[in-house]
PDB file of N, CA and C in Angstrom:
ATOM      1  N   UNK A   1       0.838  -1.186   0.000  1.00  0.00           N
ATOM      2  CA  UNK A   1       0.000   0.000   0.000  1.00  0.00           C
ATOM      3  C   UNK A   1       0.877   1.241   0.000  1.00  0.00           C
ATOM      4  N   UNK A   2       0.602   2.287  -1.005  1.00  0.00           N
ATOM      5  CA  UNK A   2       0.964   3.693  -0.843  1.00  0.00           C
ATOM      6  C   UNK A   2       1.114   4.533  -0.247  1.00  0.00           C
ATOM      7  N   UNK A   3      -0.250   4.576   0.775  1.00  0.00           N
ATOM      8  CA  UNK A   3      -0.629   6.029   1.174  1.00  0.00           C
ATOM      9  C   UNK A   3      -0.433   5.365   2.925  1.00  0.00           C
ATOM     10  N   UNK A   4       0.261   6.792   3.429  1.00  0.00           N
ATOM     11  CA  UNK A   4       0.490   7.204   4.438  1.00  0.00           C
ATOM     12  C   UNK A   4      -0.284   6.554   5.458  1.00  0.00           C
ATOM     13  N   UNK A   5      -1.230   6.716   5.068  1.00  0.00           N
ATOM     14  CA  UNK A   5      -2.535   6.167   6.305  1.00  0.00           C
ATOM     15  C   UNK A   5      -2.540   4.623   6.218  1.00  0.00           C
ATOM     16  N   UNK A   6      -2.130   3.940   5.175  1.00  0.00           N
ATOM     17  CA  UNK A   6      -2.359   2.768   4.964  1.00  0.00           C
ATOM     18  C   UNK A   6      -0.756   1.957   5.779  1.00  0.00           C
ATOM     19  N   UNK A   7       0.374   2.599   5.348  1.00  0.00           N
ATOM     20  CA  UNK A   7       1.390   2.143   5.872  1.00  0.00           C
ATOM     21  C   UNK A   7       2.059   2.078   7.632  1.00  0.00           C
ATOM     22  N   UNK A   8       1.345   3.685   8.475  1.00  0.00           N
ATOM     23  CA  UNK A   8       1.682   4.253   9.131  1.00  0.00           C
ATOM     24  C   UNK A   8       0.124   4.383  10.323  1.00  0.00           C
ATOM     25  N   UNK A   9      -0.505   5.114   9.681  1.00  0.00           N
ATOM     26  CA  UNK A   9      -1.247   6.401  10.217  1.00  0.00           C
ATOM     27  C   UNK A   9      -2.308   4.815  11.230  1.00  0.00           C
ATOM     28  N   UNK A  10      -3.009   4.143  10.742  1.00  0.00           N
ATOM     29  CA  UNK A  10      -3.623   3.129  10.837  1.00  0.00           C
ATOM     30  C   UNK A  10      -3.144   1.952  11.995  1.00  0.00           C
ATOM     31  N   UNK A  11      -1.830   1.506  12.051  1.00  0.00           N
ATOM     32  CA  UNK A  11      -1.659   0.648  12.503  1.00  0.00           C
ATOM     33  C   UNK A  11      -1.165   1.631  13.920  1.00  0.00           C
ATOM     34  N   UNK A  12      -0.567   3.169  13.541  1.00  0.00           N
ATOM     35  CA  UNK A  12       0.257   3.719  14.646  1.00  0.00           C
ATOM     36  C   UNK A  12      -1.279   3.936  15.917  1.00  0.00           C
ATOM     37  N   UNK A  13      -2.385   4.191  15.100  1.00  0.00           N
ATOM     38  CA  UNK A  13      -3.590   4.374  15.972  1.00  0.00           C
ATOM     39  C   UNK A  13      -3.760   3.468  17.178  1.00  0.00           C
ATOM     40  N   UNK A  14      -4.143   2.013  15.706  1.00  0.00           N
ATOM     41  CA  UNK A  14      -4.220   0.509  16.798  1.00  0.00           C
ATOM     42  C   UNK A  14      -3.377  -0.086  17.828  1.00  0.00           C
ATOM     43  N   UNK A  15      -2.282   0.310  17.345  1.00  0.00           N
ATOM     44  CA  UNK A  15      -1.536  -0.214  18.710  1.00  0.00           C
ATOM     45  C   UNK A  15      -1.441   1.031  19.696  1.00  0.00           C
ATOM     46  N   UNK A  16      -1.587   2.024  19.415  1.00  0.00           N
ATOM     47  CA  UNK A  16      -1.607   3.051  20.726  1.00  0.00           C
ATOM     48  C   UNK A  16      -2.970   2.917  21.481  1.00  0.00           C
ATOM     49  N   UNK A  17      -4.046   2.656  20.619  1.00  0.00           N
ATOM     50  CA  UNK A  17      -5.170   2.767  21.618  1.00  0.00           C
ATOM     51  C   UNK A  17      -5.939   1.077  21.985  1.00  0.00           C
ATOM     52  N   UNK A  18      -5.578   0.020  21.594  1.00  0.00           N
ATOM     53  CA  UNK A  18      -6.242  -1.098  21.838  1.00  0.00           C
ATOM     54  C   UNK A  18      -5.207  -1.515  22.830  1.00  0.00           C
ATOM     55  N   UNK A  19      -4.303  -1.257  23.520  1.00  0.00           N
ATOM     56  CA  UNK A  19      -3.631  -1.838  25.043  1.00  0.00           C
ATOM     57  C   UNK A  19      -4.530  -2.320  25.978  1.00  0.00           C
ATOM     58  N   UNK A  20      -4.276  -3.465  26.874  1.00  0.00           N
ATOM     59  CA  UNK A  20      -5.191  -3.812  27.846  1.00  0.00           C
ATOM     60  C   UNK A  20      -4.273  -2.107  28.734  1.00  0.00           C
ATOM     61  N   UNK A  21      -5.631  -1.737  29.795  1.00  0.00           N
ATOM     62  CA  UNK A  21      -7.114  -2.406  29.557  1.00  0.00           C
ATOM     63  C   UNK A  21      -7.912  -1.845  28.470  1.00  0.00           C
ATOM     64  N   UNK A  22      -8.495  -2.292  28.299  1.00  0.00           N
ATOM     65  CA  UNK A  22      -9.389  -1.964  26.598  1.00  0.00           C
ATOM     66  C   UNK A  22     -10.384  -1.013  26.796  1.00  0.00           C
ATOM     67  N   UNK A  23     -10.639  -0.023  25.830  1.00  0.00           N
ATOM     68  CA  UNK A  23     -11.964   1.084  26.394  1.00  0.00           C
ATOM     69  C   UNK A  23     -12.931   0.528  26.505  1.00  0.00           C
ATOM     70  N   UNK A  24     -13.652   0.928  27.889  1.00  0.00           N
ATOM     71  CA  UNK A  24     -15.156   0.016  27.700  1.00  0.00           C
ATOM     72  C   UNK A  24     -16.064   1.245  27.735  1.00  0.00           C
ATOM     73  N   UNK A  25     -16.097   2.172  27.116  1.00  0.00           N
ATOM     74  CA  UNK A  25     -16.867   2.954  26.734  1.00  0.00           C
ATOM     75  C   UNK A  25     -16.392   3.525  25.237  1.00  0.00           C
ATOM     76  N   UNK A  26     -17.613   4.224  24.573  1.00  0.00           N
ATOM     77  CA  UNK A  26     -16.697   5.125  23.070  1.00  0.00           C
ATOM     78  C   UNK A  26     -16.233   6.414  23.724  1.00  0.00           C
ATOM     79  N   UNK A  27     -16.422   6.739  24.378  1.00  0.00           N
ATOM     80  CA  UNK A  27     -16.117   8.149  24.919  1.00  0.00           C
ATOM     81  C   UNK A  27     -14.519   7.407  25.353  1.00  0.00           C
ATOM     82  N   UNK A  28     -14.363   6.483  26.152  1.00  0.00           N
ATOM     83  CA  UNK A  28     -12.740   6.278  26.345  1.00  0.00           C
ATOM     84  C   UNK A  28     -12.327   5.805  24.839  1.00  0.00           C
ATOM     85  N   UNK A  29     -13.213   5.494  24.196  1.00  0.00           N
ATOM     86  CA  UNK A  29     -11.873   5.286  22.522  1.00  0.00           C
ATOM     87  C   UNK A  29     -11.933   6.451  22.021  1.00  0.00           C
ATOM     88  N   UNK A  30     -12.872   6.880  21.729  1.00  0.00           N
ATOM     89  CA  UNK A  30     -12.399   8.547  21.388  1.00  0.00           C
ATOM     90  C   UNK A  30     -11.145   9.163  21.894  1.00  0.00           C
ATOM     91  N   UNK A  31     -11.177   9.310  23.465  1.00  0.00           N
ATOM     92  CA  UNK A  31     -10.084   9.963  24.196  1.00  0.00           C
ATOM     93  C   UNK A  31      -8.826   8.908  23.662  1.00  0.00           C
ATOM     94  N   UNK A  32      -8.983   7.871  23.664  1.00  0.00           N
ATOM     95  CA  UNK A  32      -7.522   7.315  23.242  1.00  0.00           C
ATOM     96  C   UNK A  32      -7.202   7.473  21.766  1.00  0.00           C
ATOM     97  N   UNK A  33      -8.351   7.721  21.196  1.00  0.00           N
ATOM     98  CA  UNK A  33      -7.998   7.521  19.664  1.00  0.00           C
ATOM     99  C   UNK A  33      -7.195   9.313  19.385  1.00  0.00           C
ATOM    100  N   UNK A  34      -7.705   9.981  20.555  1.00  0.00           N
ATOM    101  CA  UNK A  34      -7.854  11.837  20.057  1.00  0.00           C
ATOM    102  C   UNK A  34      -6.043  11.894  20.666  1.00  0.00           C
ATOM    103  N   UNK A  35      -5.869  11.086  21.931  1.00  0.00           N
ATOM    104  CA  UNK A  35      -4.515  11.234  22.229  1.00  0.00           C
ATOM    105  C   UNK A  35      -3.618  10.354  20.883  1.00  0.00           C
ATOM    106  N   UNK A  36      -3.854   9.097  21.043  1.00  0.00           N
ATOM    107  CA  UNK A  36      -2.943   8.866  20.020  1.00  0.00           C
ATOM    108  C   UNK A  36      -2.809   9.441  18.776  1.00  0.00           C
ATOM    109  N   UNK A  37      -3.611  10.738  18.147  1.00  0.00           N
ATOM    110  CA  UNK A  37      -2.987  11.681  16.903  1.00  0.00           C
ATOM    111  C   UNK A  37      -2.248  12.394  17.681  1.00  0.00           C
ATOM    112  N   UNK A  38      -2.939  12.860  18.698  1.00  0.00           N
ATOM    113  CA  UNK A  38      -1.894  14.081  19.430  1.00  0.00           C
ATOM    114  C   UNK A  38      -0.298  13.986  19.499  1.00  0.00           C
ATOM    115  N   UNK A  39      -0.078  12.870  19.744  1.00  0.00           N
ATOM    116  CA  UNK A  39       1.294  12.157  20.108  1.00  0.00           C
ATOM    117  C   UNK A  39       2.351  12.104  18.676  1.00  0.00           C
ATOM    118  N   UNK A  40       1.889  12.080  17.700  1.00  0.00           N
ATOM    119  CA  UNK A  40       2.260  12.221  16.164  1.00  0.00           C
ATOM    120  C   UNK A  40       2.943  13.413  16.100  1.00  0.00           C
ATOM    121  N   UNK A  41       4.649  13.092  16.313  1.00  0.00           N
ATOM    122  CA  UNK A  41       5.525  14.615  16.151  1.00  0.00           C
ATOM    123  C   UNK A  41       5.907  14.518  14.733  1.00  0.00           C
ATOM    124  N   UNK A  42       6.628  15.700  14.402  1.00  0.00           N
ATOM    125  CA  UNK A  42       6.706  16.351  13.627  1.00  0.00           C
ATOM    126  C   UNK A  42       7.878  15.042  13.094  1.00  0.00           C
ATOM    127  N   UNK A  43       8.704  14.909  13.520  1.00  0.00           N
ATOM    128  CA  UNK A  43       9.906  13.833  13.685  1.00  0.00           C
ATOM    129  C   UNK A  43       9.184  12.643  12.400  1.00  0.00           C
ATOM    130  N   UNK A  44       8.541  12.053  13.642  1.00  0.00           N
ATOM    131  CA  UNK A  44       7.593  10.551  12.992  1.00  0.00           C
ATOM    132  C   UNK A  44       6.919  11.113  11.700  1.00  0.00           C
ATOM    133  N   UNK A  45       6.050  11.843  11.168  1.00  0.00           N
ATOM    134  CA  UNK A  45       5.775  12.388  10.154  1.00  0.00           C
ATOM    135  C   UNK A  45       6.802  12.774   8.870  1.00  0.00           C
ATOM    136  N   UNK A  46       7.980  12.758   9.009  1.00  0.00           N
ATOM    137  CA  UNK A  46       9.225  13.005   8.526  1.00  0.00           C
ATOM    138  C   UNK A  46       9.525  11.765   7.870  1.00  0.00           C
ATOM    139  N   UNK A  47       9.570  11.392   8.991  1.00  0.00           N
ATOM    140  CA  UNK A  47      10.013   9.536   8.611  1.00  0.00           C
ATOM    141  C   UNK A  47       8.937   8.557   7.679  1.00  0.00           C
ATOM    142  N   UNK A  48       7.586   9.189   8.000  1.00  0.00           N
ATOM    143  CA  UNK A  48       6.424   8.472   6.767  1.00  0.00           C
ATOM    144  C   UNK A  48       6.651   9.011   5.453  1.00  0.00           C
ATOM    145  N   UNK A  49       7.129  10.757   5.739  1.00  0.00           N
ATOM    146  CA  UNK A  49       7.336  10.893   4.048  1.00  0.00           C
ATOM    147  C   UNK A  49       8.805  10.228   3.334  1.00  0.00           C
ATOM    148  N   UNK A  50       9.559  10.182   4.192  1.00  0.00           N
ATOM    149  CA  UNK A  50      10.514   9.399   3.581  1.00  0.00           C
ATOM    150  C   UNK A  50      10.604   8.167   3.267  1.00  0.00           C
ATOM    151  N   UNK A  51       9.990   7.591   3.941  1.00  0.00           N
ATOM    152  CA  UNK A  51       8.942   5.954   3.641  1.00  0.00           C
ATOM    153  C   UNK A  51       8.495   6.199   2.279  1.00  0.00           C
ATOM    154  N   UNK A  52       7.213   7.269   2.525  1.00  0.00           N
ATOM    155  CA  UNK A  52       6.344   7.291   1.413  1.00  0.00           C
ATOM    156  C   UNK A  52       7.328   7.500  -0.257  1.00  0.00           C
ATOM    157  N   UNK A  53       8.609   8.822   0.444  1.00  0.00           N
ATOM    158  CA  UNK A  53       9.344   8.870  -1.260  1.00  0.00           C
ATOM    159  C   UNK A  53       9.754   7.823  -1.493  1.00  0.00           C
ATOM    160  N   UNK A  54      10.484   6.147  -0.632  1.00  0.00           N
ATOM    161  CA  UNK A  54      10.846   5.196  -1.094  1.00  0.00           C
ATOM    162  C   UNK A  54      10.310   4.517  -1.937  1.00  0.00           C
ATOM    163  N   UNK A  55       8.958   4.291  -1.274  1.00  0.00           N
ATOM    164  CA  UNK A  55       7.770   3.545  -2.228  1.00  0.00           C
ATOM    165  C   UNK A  55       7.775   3.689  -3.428  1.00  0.00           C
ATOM    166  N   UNK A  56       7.632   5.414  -3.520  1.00  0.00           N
ATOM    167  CA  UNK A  56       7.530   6.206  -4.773  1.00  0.00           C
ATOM    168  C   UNK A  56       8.343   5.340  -6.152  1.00  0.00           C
ATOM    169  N   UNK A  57       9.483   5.493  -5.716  1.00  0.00           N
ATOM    170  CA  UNK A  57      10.824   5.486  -6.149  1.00  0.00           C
ATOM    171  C   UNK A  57      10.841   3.841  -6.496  1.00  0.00           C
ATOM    172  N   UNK A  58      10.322   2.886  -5.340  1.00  0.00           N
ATOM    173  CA  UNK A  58      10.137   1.334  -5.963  1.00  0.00           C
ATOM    174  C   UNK A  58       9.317   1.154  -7.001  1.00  0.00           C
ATOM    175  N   UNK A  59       8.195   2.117  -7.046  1.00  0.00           N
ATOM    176  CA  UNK A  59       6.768   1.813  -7.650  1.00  0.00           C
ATOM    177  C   UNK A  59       7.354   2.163  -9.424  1.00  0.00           C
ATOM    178  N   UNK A  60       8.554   3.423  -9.396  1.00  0.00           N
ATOM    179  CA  UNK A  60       8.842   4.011 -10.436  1.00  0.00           C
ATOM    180  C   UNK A  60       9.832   3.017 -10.875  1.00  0.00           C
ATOM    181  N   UNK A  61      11.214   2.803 -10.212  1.00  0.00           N
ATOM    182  CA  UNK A  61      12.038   1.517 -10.861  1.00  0.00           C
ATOM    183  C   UNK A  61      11.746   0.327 -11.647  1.00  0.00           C
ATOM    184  N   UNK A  62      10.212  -0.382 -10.714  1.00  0.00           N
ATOM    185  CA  UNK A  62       9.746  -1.281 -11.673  1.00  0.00           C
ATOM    186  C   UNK A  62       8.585  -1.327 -12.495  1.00  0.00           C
ATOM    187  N   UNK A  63       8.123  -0.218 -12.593  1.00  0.00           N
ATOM    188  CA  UNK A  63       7.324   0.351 -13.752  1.00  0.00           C
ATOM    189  C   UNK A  63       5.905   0.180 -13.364  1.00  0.00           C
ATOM    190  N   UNK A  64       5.897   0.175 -11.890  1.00  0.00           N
ATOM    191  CA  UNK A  64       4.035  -0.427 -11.304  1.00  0.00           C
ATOM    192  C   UNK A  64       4.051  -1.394 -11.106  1.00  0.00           C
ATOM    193  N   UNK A  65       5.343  -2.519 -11.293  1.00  0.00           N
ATOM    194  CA  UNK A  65       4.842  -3.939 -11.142  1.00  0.00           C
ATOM    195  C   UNK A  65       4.274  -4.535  -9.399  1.00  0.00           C
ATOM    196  N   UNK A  66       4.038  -5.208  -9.515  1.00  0.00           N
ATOM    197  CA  UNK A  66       2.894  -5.724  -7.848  1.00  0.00           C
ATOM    198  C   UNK A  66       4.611  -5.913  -7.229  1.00  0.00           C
ATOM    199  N   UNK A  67       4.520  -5.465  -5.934  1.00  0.00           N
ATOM    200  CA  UNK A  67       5.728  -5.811  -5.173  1.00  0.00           C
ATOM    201  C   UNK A  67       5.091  -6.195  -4.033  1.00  0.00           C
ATOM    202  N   UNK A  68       6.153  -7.210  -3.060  1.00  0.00           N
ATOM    203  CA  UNK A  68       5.300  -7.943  -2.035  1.00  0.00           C
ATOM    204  C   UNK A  68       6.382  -7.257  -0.761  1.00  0.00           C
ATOM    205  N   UNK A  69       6.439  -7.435   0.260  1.00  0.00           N
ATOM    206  CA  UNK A  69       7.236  -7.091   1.427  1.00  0.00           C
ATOM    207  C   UNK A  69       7.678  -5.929   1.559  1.00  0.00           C
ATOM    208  N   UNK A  70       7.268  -4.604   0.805  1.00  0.00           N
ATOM    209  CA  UNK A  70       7.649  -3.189   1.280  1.00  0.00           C
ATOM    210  C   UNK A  70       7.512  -2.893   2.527  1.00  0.00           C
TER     211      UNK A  70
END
């Protein structure tokens, strides 16, 4: 997958907010879901676009072909 959210943004959510103990309300996943963007520095965002130009750059070398283990 390409996009930012798919590589990064998605999984960085799930593991910050599904830790035991688990929200047992939506109002506590909200609050965990609203902290874990909060926590997203400038740093880590740096590092997805440089992820993301790699991709770029694989996707361009082999002309679109399907690649497995990025």
């Amino acid at each position: 997958d390409l996009t930012p959210c798919d590589f990064f943004l998605w999984g960085f959510v799930k593991d910050s907010v599904y830790v035991p103990p688990l929200p047992m309300s939506l109002k506590e996943l909200r609050d965990r879901i609203t902290h874990a963007l909060q926590t997203i520095t400038a740093d880590m965002l740096h590092r997805v676009w440089d992820e993301f130009d790699y991709r770029v750059d694989v996707c361009r070398v082999t002309q679109g072909a399907h690649i497995e283990g990025l």
